[in-house]
C-alpha atoms as a PDB file:
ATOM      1  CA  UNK A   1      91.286 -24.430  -6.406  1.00  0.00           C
ATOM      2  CA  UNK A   2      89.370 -23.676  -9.403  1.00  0.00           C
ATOM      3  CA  UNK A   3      88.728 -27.262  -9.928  1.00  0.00           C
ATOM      4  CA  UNK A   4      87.628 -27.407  -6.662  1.00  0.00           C
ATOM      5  CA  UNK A   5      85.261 -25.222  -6.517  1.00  0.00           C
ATOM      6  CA  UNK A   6      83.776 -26.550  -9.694  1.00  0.00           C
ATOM      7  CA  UNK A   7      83.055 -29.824  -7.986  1.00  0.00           C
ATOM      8  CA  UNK A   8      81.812 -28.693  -5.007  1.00  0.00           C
ATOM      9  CA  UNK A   9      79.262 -27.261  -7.589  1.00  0.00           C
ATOM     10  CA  UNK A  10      78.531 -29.374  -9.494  1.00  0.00           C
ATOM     11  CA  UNK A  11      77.662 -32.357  -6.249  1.00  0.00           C
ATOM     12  CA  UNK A  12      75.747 -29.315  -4.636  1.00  0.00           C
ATOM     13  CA  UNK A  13      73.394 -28.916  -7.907  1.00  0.00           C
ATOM     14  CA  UNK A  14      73.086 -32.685  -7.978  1.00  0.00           C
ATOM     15  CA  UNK A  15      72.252 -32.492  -4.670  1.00  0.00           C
ATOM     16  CA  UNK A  16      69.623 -29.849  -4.963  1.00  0.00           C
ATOM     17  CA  UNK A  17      68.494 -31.925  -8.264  1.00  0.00           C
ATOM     18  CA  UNK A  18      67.605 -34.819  -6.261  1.00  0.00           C
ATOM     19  CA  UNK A  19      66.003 -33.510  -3.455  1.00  0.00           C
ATOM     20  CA  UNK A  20      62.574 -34.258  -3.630  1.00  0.00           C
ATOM     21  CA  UNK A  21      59.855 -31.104  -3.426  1.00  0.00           C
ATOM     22  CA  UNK A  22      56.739 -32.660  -2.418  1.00  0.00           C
ATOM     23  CA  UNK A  23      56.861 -32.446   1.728  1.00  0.00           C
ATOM     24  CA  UNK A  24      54.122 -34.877   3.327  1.00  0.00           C
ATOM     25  CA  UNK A  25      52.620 -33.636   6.045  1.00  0.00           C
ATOM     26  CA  UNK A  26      50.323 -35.659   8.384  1.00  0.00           C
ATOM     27  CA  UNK A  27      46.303 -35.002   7.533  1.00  0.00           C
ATOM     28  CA  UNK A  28      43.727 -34.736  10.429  1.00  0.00           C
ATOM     29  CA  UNK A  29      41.369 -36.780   9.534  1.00  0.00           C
ATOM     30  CA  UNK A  30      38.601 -34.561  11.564  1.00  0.00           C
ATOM     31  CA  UNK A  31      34.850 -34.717  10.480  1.00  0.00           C
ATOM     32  CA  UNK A  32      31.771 -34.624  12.440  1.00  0.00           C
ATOM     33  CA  UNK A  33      30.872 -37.617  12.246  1.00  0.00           C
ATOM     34  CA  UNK A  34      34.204 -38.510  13.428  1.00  0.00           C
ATOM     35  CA  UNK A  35      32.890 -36.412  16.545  1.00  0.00           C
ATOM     36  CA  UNK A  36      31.110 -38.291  19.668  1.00  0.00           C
ATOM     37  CA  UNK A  37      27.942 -37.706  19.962  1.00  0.00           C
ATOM     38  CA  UNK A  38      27.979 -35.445  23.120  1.00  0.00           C
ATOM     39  CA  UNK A  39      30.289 -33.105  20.673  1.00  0.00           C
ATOM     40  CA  UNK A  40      27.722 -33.070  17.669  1.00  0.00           C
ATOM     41  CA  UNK A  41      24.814 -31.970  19.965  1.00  0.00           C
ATOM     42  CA  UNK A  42      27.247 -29.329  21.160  1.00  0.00           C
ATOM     43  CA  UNK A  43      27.820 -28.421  17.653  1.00  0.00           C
ATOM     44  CA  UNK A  44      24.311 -28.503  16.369  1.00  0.00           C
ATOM     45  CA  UNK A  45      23.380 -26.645  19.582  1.00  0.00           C
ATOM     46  CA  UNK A  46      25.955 -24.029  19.038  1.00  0.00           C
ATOM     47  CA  UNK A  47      25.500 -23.254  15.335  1.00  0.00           C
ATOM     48  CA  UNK A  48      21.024 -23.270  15.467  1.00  0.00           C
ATOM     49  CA  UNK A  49      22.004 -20.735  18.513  1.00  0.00           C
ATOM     50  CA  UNK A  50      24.384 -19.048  16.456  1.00  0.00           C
ATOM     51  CA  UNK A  51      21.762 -18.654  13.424  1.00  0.00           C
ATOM     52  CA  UNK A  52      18.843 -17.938  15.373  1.00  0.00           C
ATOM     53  CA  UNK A  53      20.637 -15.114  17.190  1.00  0.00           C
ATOM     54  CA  UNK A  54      21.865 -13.605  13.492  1.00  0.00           C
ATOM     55  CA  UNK A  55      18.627 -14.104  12.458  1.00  0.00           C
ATOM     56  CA  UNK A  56      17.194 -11.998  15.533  1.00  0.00           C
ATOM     57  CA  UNK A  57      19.364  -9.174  15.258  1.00  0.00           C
ATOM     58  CA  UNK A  58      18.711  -8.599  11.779  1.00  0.00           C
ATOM     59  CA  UNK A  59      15.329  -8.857  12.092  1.00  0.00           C
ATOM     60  CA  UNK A  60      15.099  -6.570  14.622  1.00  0.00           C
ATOM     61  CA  UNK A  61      17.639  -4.061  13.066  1.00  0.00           C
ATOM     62  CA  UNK A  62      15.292  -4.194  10.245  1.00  0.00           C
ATOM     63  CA  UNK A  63      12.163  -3.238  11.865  1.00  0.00           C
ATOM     64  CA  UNK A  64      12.680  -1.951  15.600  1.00  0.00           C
ATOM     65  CA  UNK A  65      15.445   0.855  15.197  1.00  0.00           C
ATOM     66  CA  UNK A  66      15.728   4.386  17.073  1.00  0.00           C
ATOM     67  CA  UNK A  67      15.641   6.599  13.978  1.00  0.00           C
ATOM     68  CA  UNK A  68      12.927   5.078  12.147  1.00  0.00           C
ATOM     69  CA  UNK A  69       9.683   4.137  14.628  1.00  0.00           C
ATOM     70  CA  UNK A  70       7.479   4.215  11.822  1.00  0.00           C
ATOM     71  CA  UNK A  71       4.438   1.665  12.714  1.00  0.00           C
ATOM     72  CA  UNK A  72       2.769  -0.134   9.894  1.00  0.00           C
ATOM     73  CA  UNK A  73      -1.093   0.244   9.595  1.00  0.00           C
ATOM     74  CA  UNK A  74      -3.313  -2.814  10.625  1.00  0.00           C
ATOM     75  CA  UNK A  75      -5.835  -4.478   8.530  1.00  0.00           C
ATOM     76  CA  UNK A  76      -9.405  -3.358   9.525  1.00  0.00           C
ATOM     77  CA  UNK A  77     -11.834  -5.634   8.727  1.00  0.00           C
ATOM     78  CA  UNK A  78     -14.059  -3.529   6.273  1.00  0.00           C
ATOM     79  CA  UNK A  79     -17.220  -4.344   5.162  1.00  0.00           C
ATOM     80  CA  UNK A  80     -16.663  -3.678   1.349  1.00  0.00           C
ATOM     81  CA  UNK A  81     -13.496  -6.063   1.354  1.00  0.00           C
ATOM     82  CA  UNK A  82     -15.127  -8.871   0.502  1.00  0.00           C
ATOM     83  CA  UNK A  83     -14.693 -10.151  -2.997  1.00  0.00           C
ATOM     84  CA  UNK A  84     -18.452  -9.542  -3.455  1.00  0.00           C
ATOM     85  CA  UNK A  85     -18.910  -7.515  -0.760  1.00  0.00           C
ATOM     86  CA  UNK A  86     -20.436  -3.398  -2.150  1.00  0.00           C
ATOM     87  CA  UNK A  87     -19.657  -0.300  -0.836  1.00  0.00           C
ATOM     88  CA  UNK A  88     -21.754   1.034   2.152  1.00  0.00           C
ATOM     89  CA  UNK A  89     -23.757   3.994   0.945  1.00  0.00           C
ATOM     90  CA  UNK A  90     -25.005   5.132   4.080  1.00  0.00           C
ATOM     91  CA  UNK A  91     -21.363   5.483   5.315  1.00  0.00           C
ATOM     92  CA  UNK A  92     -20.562   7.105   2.100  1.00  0.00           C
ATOM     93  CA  UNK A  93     -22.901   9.835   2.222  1.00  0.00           C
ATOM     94  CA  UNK A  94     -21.931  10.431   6.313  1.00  0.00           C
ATOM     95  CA  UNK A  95     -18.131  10.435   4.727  1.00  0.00           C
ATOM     96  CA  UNK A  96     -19.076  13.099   2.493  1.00  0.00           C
ATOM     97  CA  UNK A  97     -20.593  15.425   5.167  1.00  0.00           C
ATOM     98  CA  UNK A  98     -17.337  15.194   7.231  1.00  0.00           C
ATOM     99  CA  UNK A  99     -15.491  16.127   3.963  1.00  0.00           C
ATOM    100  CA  UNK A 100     -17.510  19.256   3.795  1.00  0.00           C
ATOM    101  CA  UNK A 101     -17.626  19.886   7.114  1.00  0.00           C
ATOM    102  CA  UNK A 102     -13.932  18.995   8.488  1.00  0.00           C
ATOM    103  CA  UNK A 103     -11.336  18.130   5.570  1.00  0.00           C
ATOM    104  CA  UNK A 104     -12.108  20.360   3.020  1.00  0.00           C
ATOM    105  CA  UNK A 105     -10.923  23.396   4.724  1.00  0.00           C
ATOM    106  CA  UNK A 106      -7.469  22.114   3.417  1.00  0.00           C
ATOM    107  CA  UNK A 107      -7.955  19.616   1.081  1.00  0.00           C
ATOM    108  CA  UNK A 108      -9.057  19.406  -2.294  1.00  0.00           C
ATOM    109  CA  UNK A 109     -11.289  16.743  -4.181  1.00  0.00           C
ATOM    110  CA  UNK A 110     -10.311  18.797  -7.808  1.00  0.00           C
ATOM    111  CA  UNK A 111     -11.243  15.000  -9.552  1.00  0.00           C
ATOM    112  CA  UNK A 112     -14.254  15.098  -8.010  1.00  0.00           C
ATOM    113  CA  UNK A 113     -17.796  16.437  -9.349  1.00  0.00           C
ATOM    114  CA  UNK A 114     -20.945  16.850  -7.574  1.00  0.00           C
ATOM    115  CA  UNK A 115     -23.224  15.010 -10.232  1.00  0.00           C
ATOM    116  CA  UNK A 116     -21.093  11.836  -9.037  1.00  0.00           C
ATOM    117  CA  UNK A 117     -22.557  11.815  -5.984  1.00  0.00           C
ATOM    118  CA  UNK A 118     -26.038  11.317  -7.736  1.00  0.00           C
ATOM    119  CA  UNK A 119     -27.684   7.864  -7.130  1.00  0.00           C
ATOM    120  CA  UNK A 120     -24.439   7.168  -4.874  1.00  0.00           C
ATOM    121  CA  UNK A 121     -24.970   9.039  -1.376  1.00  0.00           C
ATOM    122  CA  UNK A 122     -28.012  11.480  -2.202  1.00  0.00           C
ATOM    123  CA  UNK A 123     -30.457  12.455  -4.781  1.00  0.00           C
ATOM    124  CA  UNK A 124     -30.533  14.680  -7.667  1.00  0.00           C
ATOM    125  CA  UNK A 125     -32.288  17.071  -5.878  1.00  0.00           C
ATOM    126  CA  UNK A 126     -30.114  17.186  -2.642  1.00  0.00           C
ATOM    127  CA  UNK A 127     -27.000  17.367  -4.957  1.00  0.00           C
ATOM    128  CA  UNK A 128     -28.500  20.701  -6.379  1.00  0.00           C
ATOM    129  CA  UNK A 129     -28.851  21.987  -3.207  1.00  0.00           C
ATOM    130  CA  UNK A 130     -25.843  21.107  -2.102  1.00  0.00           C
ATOM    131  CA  UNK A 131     -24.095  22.730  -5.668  1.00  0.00           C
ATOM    132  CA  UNK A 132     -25.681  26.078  -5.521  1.00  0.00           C
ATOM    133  CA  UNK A 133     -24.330  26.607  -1.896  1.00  0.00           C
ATOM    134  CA  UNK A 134     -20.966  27.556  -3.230  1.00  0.00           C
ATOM    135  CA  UNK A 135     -20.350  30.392  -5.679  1.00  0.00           C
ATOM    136  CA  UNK A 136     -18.273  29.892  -8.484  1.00  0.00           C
ATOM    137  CA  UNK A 137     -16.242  32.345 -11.027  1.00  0.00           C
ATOM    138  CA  UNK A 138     -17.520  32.021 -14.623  1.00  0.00           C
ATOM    139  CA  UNK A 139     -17.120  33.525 -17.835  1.00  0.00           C
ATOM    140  CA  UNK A 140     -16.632  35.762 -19.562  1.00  0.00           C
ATOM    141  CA  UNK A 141     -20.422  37.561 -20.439  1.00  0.00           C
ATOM    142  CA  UNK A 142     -21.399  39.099 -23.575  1.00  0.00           C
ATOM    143  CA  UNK A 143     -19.302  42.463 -22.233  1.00  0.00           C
ATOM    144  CA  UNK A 144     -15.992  40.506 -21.531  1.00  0.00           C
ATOM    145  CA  UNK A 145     -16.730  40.701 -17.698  1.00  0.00           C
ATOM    146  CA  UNK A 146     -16.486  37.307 -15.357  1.00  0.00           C
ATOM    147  CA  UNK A 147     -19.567  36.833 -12.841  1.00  0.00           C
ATOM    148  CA  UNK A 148     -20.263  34.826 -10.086  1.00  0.00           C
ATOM    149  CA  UNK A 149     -23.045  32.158 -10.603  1.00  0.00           C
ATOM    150  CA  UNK A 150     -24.458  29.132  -8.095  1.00  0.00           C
ATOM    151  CA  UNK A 151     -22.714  25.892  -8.631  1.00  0.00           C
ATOM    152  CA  UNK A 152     -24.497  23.405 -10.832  1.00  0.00           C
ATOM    153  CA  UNK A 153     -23.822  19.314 -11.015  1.00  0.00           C
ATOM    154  CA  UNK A 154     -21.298  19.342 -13.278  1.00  0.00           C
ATOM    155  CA  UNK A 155     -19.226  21.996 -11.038  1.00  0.00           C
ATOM    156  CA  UNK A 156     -16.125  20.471  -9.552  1.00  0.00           C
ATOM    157  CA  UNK A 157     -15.705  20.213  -5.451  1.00  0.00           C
ATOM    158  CA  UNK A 158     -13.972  24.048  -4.638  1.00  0.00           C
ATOM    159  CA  UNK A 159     -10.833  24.157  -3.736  1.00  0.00           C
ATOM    160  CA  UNK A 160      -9.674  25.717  -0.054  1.00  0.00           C
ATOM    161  CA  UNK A 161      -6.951  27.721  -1.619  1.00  0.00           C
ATOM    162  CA  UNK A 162      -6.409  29.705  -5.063  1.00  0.00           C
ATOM    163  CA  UNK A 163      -2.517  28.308  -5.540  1.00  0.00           C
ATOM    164  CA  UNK A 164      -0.136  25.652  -4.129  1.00  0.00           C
ATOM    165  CA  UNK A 165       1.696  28.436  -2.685  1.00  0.00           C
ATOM    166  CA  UNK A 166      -0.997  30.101  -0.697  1.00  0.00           C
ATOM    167  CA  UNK A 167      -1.611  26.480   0.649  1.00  0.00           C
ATOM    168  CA  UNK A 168       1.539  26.254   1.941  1.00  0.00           C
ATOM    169  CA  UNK A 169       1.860  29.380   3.113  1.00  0.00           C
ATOM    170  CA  UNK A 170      -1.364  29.144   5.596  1.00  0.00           C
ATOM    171  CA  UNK A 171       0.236  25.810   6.356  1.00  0.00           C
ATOM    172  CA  UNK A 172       3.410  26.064   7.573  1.00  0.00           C
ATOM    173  CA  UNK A 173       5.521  25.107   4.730  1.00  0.00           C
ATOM    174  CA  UNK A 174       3.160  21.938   4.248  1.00  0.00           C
ATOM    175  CA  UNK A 175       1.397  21.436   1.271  1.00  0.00           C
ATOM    176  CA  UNK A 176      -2.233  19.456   1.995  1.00  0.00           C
ATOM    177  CA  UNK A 177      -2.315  16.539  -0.801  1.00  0.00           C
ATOM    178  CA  UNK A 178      -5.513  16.251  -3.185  1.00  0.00           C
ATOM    179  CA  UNK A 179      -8.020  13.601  -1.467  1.00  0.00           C
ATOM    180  CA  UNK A 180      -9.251  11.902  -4.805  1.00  0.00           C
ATOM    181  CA  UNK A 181      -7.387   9.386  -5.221  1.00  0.00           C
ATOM    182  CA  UNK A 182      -5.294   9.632  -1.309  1.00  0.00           C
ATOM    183  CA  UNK A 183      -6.550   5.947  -0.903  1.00  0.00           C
ATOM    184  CA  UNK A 184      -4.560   4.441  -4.158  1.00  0.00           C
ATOM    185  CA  UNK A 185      -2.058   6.735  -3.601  1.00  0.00           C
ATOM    186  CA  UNK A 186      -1.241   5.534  -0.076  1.00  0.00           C
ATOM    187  CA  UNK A 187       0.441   2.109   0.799  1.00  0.00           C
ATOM    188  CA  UNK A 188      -1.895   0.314   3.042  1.00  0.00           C
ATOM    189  CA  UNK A 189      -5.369   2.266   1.319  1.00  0.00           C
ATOM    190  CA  UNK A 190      -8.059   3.050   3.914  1.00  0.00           C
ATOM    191  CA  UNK A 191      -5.945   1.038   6.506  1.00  0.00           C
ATOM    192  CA  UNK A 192      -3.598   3.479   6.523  1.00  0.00           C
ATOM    193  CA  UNK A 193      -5.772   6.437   6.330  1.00  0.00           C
ATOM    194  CA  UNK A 194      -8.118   5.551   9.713  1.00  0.00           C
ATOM    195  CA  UNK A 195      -4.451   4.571  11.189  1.00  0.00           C
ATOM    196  CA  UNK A 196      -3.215   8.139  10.483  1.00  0.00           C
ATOM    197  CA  UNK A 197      -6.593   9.936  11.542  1.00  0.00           C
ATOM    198  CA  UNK A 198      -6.670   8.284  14.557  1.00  0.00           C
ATOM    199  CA  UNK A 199      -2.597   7.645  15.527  1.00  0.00           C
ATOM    200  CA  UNK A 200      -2.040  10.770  17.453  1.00  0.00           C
ATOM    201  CA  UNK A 201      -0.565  10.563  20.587  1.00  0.00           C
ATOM    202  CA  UNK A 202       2.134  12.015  22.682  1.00  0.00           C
ATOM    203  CA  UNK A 203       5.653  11.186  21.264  1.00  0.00           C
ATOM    204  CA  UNK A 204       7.934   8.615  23.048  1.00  0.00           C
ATOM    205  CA  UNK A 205      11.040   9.186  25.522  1.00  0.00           C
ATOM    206  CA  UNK A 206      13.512  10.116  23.941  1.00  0.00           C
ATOM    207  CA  UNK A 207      11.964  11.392  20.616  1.00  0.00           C
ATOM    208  CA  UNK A 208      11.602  15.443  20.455  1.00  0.00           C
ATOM    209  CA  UNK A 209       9.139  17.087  17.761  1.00  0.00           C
ATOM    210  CA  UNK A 210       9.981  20.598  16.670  1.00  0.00           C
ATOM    211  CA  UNK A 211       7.000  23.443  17.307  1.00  0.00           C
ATOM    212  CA  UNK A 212       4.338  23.398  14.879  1.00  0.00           C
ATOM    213  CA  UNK A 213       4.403  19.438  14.140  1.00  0.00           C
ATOM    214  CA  UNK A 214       2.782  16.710  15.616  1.00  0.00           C
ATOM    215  CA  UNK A 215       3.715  13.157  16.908  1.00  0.00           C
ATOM    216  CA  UNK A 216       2.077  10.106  14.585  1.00  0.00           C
ATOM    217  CA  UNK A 217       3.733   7.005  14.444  1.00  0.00           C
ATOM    218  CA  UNK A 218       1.796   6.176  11.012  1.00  0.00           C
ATOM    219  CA  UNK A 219       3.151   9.114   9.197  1.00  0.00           C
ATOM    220  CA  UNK A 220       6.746   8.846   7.119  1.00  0.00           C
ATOM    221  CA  UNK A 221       8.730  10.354   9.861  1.00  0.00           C
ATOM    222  CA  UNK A 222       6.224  10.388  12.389  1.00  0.00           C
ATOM    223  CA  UNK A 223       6.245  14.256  12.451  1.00  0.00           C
ATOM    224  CA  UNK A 224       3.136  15.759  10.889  1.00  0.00           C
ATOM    225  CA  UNK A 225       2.274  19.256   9.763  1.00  0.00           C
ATOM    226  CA  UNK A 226      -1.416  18.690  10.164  1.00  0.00           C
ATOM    227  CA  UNK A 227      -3.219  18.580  13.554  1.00  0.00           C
ATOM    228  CA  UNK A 228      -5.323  15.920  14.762  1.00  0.00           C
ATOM    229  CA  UNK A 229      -8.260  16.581  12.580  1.00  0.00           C
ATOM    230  CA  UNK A 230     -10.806  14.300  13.978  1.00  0.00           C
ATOM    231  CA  UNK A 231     -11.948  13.906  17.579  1.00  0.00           C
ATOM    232  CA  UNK A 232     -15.607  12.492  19.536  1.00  0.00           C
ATOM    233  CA  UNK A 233     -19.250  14.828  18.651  1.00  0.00           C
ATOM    234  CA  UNK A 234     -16.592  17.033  16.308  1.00  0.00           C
ATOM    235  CA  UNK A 235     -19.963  17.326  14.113  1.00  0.00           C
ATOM    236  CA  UNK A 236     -23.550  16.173  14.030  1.00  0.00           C
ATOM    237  CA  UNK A 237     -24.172  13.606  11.618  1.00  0.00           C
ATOM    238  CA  UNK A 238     -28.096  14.410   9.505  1.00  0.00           C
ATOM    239  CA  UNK A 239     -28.938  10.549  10.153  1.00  0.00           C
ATOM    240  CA  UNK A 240     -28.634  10.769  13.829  1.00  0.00           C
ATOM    241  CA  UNK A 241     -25.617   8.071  14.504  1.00  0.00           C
ATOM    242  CA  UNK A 242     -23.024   8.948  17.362  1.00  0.00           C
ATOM    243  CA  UNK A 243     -20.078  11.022  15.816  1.00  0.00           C
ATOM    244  CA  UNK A 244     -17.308   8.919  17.506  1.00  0.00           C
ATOM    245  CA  UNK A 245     -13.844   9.432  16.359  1.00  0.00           C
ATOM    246  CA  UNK A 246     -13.278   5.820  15.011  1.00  0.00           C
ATOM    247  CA  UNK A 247     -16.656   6.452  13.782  1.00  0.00           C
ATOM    248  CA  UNK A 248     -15.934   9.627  11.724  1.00  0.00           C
ATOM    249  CA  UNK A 249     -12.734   8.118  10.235  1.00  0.00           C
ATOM    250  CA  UNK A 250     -14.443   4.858   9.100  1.00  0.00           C
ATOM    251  CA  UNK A 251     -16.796   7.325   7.467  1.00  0.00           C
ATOM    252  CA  UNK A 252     -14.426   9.203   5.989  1.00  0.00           C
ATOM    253  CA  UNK A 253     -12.263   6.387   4.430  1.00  0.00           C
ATOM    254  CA  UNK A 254     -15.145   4.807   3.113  1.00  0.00           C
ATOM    255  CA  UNK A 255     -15.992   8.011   0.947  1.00  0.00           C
ATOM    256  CA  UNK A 256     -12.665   8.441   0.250  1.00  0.00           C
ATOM    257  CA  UNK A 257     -12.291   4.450  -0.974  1.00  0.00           C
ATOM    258  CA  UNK A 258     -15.567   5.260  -3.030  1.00  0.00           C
ATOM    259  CA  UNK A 259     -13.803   8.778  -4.396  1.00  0.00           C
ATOM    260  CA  UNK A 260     -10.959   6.847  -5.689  1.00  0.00           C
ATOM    261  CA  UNK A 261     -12.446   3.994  -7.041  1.00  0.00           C
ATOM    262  CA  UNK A 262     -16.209   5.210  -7.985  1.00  0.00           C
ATOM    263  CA  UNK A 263     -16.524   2.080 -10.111  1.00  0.00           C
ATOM    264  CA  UNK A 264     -15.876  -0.541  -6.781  1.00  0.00           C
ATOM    265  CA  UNK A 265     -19.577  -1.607  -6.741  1.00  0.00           C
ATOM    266  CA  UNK A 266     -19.985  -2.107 -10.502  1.00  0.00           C
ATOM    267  CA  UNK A 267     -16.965  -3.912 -10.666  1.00  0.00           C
ATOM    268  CA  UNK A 268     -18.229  -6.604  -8.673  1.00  0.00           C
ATOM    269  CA  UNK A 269     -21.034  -6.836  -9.893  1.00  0.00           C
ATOM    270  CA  UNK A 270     -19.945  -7.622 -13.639  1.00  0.00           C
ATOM    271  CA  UNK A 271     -17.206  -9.725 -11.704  1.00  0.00           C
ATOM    272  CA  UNK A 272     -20.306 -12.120  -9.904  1.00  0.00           C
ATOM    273  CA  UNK A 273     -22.224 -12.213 -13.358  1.00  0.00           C
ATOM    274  CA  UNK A 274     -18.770 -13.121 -15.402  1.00  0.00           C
ATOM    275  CA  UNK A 275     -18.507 -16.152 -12.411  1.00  0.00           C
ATOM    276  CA  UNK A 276     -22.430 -16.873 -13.110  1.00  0.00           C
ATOM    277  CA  UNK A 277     -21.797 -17.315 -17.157  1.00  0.00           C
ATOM    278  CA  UNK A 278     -18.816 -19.336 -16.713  1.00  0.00           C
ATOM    279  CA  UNK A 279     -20.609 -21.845 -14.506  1.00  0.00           C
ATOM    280  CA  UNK A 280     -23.358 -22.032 -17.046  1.00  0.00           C
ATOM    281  CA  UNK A 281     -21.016 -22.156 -20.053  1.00  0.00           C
ATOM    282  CA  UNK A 282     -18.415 -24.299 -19.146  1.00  0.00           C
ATOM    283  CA  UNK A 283     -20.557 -27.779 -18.942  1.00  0.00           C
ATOM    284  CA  UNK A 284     -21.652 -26.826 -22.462  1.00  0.00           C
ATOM    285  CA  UNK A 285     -18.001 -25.987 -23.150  1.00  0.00           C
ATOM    286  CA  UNK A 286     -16.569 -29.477 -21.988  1.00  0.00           C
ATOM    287  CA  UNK A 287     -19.480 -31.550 -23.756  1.00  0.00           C
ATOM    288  CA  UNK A 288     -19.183 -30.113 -26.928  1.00  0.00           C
ATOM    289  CA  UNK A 289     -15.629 -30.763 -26.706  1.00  0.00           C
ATOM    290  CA  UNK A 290     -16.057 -34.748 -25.463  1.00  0.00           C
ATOM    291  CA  UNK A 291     -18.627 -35.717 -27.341  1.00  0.00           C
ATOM    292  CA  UNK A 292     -18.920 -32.805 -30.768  1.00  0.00           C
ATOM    293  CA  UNK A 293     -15.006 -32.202 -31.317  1.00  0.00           C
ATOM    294  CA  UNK A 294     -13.508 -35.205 -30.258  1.00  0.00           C
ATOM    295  CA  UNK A 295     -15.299 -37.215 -33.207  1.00  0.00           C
ATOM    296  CA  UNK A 296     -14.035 -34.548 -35.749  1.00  0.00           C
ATOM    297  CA  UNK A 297     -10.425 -34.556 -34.085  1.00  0.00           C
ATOM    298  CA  UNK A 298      -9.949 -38.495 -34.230  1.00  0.00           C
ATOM    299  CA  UNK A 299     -11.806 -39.169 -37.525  1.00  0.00           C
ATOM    300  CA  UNK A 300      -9.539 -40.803 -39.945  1.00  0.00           C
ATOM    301  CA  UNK A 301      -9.726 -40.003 -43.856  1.00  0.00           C
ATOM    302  CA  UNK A 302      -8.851 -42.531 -46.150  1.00  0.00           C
ATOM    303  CA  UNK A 303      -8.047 -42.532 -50.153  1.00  0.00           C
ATOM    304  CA  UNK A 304      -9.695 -45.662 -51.555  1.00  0.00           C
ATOM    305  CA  UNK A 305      -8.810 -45.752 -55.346  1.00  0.00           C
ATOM    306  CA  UNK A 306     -11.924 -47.366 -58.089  1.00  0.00           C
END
């Protein structure tokens, strides 16, 4: 039995031994181009469909969803966005006035002194006027005492409130920002500003805003702390033109561009003569090097022994 059992063995292990391992298995030999041609329209149809509609969605997951109906401000075809195009200083100087006159019982120009506005929106002599109509804190005297004196040019705009806390304690929490530099601070510049001054409306179905905020679709979150500050004949303007709302915030943004970049005019004006110099220089430039260096480039020096 033993003996057996060790041949049984032995011709099973030979067996397994030559039993091959590689299995063939039939290949489909399936391509597209293998396809007839009704099928490959199909196909093409089916996966542009399938693309475009992936394509869609995300799209509009990215920019149309229920928690976030932020809008993004337009471009507004401003007359100082020209490449050479100067700041309008009649608009400036109306900007200014509804600074004075609307913003600045919240917000704060600290950057800001009233000899810049000389030669810009008004005179010397109106700037002094407008200086010694605020009283500021000075000191101390000869006794050790502080006083009270009239502003002068190189006083700084006032600010509406002593602290940051007393700010946001007559505003509900809300802190007003600075305004002079708003427009560089603010994606989108004075684009975004006119959108947010004029943007308030009622909010949409659907969307609730708590008491004491306010629905703007321009604002991060859409719920403000401030309340429509701007609205038609809120103030008389000195030269006489209609105090629209659009009107007011075009004002307004233009001072506010000028506030933050007080240099925009001379910029482009050193940026036009730089152009003008170049165009005069650079035939001079390419002569010199045709016909001056190219002789002194290509000459050839020889050694020529006696």
């Amino acid at each position: 039995m033993a003996a057996l059992r060790a041949v049984v063995q032995a011709g099973s292990g030979r067996a397994l031994l030559s039993t091959p391992r590689i299995v063939h298995t039939s290949r489909a030999n399936m391509s597209f181009s293998s396809l007839s041609r009704s099928k490959q329209v199909a196909a093409a149809t089916v996966a542009v469909v399938s693309a475009g509609g992936a394509g869609l969605a995300l799209m509009l997951q990215q920019s149309v969803r229920a928690s976030d109906l932020e809008l993004h401000p337009p471009q507004y075809p401003w007359s100082h966005a020209g490449p050479l195009s100067s700041l309008d200083h009649a608009s400036v100087r109306r900007g200014y006035q509804v600074y004075k006159q609307v913003c600045s019982a919240c917000h704060s120009m600290e950057y800001l002194a009233f000899r810049n506005l000389v030669g810009v929106s008004h005179t010397e002599a109106e700037v002094k006027a407008l200086a010694e109509e605020i009283e500021v804190v000075d000191g101390p005297d000869e006794s050790g005492e502080m006083f009270t004196r009239p502003g002068k040019l190189s006083d700084y705009f006032p600010k509406p409130y002593s602290n940051p806390e007393a700010a946001r304690a007559a505003n509900n929490g809300a802190l007003p920002p600075d305004l002079s530099y708003i427009v560089n601070a603010r994606h989108g510049g004075e684009d975004y500003v006119f959108s947010l001054l004029t943007g308030y409306c009622e909010p949409p179905a659907g969307v609730e805003v708590r008491e004491g905020l306010y629905y703007n679709p321009y604002f991060p979150g859409q719920a403000i702390g401030m309340a429509p500050p701007i609205y038609n004949e809120i103030l008389e303007y000195d030269d006489g033109t209609p105090a629209t709302m659009s009107q007011v915030a075009k004002d307004v943004c233009t001072f506010l561009r000028w506030a933050a970049e007080p240099e925009h005019d001379q910029r482009k004006r050193m940026g036009l003569k730089l152009l003008l110099g170049t165009a005069l220089i650079t035939p001079l430039l390419y002569y010199m090097k045709r016909h001056r260096w190219s002789v002194l480039k290509s000459r050839k020096i020889a050694y020529r022994p006696k």
